[in-house]
PDB file of N, CA and C in Angstrom:
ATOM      1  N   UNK A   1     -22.230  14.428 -11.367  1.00  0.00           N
ATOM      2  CA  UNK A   1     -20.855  14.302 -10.954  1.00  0.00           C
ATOM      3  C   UNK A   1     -20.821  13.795  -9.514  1.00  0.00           C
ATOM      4  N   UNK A   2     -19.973  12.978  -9.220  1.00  0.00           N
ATOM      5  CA  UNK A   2     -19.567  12.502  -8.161  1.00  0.00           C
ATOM      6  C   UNK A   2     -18.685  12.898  -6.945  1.00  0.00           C
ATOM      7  N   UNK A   3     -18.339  12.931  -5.720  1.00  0.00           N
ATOM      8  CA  UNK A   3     -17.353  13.505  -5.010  1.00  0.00           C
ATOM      9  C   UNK A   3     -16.262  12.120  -4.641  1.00  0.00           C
ATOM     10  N   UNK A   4     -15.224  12.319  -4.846  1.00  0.00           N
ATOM     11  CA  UNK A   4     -14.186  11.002  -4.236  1.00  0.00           C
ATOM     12  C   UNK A   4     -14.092  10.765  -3.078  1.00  0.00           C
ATOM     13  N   UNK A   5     -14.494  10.033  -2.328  1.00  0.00           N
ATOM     14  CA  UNK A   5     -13.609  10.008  -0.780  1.00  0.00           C
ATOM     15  C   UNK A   5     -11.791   9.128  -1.140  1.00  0.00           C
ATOM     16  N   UNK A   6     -11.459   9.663  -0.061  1.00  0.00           N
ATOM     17  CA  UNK A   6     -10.199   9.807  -0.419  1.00  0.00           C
ATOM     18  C   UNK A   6      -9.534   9.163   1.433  1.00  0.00           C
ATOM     19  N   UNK A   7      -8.327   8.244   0.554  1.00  0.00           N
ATOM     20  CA  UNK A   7      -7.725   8.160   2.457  1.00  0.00           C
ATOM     21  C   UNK A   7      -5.984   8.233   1.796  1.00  0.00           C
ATOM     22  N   UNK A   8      -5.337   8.976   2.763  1.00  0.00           N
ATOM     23  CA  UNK A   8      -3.946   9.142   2.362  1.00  0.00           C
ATOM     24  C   UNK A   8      -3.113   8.201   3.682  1.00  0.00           C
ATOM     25  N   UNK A   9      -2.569   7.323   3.416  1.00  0.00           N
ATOM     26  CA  UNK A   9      -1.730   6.297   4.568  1.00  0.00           C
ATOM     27  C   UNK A   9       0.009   6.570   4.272  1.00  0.00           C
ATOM     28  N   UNK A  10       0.416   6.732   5.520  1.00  0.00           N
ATOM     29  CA  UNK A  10       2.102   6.737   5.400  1.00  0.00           C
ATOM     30  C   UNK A  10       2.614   5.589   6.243  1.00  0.00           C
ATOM     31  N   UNK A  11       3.644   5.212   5.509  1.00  0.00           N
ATOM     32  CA  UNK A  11       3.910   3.985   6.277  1.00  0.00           C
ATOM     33  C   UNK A  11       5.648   4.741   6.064  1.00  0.00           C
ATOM     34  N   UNK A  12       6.263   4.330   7.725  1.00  0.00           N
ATOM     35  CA  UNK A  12       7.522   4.858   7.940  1.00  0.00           C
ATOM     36  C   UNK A  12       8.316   3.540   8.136  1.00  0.00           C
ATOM     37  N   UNK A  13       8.959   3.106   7.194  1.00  0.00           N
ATOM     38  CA  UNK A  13      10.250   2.094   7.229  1.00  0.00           C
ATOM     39  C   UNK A  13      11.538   2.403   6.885  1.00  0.00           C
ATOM     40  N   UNK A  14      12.579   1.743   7.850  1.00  0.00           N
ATOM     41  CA  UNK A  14      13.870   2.101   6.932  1.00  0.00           C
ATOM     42  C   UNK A  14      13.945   1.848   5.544  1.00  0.00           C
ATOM     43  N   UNK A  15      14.558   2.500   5.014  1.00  0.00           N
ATOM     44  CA  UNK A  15      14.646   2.719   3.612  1.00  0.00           C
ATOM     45  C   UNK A  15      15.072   1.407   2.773  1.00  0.00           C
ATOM     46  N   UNK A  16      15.677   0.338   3.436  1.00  0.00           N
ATOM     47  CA  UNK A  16      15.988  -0.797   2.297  1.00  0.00           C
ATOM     48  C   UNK A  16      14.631  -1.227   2.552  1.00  0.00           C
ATOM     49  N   UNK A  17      14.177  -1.447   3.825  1.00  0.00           N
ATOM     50  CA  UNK A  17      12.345  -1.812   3.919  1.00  0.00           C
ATOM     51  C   UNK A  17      11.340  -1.960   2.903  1.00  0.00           C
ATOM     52  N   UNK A  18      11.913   0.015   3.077  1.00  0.00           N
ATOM     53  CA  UNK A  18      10.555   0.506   2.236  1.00  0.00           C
ATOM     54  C   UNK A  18      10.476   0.535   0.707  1.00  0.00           C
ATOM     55  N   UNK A  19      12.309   0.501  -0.082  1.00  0.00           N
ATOM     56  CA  UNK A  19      12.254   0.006  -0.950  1.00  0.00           C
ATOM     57  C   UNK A  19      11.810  -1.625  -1.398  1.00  0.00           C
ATOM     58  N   UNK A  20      11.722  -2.211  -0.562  1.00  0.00           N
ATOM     59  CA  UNK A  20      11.547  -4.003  -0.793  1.00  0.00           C
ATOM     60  C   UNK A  20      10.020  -3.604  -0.949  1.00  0.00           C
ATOM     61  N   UNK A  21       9.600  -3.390   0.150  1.00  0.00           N
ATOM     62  CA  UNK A  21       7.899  -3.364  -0.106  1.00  0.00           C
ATOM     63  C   UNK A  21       7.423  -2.677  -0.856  1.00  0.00           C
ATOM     64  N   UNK A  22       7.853  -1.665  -1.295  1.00  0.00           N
ATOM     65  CA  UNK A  22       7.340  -0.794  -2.369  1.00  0.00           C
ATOM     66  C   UNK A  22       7.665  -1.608  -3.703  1.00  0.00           C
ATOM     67  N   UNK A  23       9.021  -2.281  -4.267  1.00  0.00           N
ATOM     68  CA  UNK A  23       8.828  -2.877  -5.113  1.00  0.00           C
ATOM     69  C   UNK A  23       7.774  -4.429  -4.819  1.00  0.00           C
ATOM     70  N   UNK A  24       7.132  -4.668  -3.865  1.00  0.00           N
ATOM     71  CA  UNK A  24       6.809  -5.874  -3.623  1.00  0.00           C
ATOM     72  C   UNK A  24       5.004  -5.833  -4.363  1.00  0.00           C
ATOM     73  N   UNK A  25       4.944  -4.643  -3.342  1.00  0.00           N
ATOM     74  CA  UNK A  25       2.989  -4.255  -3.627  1.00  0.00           C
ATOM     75  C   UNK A  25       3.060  -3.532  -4.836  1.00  0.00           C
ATOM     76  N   UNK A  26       3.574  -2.722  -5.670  1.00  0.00           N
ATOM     77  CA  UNK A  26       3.356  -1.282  -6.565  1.00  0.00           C
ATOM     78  C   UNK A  26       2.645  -2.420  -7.561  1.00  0.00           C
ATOM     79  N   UNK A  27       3.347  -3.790  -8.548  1.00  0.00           N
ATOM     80  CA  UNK A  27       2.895  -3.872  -9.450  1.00  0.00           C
ATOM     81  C   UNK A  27       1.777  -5.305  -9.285  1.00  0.00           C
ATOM     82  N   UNK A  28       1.068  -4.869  -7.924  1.00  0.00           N
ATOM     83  CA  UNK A  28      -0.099  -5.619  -7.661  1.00  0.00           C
ATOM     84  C   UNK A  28      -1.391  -4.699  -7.418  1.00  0.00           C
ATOM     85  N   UNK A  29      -0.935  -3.758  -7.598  1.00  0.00           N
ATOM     86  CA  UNK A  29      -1.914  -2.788  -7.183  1.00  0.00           C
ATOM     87  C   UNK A  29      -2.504  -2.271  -8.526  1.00  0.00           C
ATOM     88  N   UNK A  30      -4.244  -2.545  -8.680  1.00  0.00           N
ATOM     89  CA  UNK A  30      -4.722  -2.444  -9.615  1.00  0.00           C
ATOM     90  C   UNK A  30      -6.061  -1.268  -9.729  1.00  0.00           C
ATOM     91  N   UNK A  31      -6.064  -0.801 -10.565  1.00  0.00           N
ATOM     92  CA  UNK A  31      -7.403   0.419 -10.600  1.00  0.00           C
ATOM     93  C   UNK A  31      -8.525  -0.481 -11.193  1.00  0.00           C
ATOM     94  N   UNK A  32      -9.629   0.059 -10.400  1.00  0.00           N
ATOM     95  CA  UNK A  32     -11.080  -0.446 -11.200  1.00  0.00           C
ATOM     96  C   UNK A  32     -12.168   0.922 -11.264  1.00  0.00           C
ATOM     97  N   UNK A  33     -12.955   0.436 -11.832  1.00  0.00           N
ATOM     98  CA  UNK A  33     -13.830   1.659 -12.376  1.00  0.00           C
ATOM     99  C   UNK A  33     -14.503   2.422 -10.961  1.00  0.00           C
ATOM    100  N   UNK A  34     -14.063   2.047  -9.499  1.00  0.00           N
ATOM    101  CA  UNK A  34     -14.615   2.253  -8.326  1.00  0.00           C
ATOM    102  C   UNK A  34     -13.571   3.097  -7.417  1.00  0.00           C
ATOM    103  N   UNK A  35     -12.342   2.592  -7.738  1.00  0.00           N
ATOM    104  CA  UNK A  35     -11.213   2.850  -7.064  1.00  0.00           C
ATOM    105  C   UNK A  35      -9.935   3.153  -7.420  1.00  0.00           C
ATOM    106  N   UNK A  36      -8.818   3.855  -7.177  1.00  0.00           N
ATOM    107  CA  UNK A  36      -6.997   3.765  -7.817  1.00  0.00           C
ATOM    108  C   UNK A  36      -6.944   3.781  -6.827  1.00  0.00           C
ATOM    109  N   UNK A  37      -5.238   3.433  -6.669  1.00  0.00           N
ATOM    110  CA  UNK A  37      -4.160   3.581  -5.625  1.00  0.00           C
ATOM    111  C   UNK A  37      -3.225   4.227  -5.921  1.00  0.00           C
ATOM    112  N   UNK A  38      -2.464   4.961  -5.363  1.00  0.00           N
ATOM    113  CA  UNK A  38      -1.077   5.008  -6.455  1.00  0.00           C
ATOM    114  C   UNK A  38      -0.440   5.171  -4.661  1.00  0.00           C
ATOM    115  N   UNK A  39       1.071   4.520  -5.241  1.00  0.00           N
ATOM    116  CA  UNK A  39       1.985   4.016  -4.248  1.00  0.00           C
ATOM    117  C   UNK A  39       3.167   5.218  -4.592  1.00  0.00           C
ATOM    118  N   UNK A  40       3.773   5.534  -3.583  1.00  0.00           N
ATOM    119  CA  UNK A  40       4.855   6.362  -3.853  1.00  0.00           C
ATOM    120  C   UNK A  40       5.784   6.441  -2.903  1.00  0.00           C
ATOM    121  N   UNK A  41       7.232   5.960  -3.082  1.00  0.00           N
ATOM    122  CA  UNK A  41       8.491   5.859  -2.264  1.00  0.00           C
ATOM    123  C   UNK A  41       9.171   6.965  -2.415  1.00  0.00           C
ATOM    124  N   UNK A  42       9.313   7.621  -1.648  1.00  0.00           N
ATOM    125  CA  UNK A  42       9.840   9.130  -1.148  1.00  0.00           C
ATOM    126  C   UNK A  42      10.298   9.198   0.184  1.00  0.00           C
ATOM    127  N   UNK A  43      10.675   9.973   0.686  1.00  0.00           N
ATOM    128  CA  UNK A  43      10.991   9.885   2.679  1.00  0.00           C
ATOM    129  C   UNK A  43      10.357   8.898   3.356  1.00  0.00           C
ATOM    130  N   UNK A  44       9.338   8.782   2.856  1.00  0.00           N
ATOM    131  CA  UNK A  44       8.298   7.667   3.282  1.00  0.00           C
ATOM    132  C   UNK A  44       7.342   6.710   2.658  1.00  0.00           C
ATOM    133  N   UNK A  45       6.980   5.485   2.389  1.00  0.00           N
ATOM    134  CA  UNK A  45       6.207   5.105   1.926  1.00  0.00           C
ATOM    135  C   UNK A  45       4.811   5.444   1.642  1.00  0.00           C
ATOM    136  N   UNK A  46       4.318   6.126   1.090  1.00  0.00           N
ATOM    137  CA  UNK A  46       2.462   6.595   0.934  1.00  0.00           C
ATOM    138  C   UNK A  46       2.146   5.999  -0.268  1.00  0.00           C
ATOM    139  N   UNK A  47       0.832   6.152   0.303  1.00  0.00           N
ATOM    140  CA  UNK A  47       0.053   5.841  -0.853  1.00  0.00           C
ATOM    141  C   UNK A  47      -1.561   6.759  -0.422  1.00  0.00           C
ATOM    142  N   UNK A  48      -1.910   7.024  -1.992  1.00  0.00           N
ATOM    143  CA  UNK A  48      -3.307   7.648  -2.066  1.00  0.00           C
ATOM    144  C   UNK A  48      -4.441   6.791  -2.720  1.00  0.00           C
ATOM    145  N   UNK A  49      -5.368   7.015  -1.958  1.00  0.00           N
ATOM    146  CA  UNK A  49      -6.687   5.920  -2.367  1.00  0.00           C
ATOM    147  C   UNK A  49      -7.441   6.646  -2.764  1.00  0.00           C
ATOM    148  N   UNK A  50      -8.585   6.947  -3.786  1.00  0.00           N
ATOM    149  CA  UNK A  50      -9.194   7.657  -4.095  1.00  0.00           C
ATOM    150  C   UNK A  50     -10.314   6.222  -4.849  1.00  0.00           C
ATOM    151  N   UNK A  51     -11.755   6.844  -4.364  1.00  0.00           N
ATOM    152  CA  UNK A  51     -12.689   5.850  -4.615  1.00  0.00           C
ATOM    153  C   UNK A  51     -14.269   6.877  -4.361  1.00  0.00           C
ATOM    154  N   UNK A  52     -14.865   6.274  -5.733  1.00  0.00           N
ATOM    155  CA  UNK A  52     -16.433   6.396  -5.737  1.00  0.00           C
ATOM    156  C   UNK A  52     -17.156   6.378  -4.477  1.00  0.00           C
ATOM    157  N   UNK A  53     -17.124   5.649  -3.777  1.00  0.00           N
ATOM    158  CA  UNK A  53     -17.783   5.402  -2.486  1.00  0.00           C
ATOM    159  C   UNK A  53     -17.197   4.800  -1.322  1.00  0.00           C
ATOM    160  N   UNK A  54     -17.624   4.476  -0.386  1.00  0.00           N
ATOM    161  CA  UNK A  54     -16.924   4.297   1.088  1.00  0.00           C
ATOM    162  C   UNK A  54     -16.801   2.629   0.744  1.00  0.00           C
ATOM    163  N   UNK A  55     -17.860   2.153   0.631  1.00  0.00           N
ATOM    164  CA  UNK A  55     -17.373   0.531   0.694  1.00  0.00           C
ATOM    165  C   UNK A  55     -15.848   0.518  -0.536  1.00  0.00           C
ATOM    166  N   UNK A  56     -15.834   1.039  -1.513  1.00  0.00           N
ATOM    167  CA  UNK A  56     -14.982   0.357  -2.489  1.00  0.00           C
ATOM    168  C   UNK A  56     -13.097   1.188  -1.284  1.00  0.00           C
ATOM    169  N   UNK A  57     -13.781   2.495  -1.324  1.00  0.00           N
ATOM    170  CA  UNK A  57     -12.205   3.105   0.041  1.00  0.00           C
ATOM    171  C   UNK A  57     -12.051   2.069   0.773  1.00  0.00           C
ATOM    172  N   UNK A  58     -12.748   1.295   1.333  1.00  0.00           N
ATOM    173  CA  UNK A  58     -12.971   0.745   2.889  1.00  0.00           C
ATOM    174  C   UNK A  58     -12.024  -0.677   1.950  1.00  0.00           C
ATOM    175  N   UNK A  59     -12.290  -1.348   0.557  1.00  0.00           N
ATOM    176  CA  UNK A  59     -11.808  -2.441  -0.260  1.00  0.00           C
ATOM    177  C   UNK A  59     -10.357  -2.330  -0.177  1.00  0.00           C
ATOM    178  N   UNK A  60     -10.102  -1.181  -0.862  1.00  0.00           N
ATOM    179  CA  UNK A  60      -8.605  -0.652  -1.357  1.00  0.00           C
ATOM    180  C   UNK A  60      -7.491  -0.162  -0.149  1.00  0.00           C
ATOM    181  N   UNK A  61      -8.323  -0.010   0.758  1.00  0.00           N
ATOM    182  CA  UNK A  61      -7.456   0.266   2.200  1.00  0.00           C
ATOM    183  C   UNK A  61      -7.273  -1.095   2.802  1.00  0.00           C
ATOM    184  N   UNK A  62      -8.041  -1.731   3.168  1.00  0.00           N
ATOM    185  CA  UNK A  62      -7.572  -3.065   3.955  1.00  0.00           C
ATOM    186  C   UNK A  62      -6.868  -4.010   2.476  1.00  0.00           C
ATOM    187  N   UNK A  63      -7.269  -4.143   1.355  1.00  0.00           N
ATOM    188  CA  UNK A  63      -6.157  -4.767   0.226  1.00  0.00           C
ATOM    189  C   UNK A  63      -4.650  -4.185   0.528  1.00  0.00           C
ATOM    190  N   UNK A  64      -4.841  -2.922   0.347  1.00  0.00           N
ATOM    191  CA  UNK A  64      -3.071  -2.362   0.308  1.00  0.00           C
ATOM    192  C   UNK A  64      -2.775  -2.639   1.901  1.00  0.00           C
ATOM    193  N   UNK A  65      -3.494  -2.474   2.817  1.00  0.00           N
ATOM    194  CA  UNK A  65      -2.401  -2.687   4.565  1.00  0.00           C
ATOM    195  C   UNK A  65      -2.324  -4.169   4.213  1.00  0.00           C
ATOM    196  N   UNK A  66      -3.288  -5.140   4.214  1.00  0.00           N
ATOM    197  CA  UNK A  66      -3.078  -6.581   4.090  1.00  0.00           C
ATOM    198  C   UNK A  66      -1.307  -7.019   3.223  1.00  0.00           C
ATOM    199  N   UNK A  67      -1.719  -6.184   1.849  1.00  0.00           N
ATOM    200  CA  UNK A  67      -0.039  -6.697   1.125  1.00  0.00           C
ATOM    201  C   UNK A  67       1.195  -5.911   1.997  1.00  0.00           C
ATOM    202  N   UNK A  68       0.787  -4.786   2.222  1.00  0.00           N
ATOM    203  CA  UNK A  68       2.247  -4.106   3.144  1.00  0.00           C
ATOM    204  C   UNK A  68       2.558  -4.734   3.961  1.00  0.00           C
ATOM    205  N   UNK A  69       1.693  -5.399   5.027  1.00  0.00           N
ATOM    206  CA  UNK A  69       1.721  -6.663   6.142  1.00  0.00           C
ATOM    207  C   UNK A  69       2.643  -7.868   5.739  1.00  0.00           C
ATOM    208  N   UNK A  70       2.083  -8.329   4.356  1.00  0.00           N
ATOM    209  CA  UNK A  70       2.618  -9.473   3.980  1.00  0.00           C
ATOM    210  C   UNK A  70       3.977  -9.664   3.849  1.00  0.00           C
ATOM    211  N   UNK A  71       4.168  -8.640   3.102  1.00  0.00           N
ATOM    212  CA  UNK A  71       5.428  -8.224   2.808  1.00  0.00           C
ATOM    213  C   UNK A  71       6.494  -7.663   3.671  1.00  0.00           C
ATOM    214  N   UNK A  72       6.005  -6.946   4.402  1.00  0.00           N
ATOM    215  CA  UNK A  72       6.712  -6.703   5.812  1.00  0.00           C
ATOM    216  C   UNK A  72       6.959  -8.169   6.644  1.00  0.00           C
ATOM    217  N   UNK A  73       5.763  -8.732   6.918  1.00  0.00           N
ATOM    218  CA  UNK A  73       6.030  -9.523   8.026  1.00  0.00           C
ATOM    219  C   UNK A  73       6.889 -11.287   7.031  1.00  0.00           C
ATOM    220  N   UNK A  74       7.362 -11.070   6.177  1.00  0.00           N
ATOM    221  CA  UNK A  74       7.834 -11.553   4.690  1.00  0.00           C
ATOM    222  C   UNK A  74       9.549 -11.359   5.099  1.00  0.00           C
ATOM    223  N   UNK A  75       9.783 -10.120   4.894  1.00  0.00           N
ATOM    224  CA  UNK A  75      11.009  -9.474   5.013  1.00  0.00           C
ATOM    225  C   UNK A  75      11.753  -9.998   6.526  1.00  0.00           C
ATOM    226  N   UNK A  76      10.973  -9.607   7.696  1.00  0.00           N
ATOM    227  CA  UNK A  76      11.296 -10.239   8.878  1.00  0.00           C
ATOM    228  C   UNK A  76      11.735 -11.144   9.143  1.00  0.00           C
ATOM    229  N   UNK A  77      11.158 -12.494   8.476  1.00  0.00           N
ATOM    230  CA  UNK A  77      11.031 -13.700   8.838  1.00  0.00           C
ATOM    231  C   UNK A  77      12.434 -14.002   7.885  1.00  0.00           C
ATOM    232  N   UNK A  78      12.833 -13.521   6.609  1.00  0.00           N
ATOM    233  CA  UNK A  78      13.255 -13.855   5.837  1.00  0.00           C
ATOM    234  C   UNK A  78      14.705 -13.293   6.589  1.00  0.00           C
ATOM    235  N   UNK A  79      14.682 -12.156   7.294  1.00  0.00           N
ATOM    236  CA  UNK A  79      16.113 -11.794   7.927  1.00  0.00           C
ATOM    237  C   UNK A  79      16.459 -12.476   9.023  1.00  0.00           C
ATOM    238  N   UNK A  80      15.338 -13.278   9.703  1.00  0.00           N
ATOM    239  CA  UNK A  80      15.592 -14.086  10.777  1.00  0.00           C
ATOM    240  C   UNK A  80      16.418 -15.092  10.735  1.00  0.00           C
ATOM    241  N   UNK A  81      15.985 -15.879   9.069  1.00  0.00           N
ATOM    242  CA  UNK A  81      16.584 -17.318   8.614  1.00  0.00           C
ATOM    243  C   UNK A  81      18.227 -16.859   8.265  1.00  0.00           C
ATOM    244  N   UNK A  82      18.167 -15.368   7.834  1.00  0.00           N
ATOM    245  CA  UNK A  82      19.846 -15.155   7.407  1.00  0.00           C
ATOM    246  C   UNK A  82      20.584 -15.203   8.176  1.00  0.00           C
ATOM    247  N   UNK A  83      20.143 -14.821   9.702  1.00  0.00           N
ATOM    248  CA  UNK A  83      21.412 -14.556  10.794  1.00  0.00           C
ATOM    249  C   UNK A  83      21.644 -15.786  12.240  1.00  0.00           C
TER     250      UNK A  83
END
């Protein structure tokens, strides 16, 4: 049997934010036989990583900040052009 390492990330956005990005990343986010994610919009954006080993944690953590980034810095640009 194996032990999980595990990393828990909160990301604090206003709430139309955190709904946009949460629907943006949730149905890109994929499990493999190394790693899950699971995303969850509540008071705050989190998500839990749970993974076999440190390199595949170390995969699934910079994948999910990279899309929250995208998508964030997405949203910004996109409210810039509205006003």
């Amino acid at each position: 049997m194996f032990r999980l390492h595990t990393a828990t990330i909160n990301f604090d956005f206003p709430e139309k934010k955190r709904c946009i990005i949460f629907d943006s990343v949730k149905p890109d986010l994929t499990s493999t036989d190394r790693a899950n994610t699971t995303l969850v919009n509540g008071k705050e954006l989190s998500a839990n990583i749970q993974a076999k080993d440190v390199v595949a944690l170390r995969a699934a953590v910079n994948t999910l900040l990279q899309m929250v980034s995208a998508s964030d810095k997405t949203i910004d640009a996109t409210a810039k052009k509205e006003v």
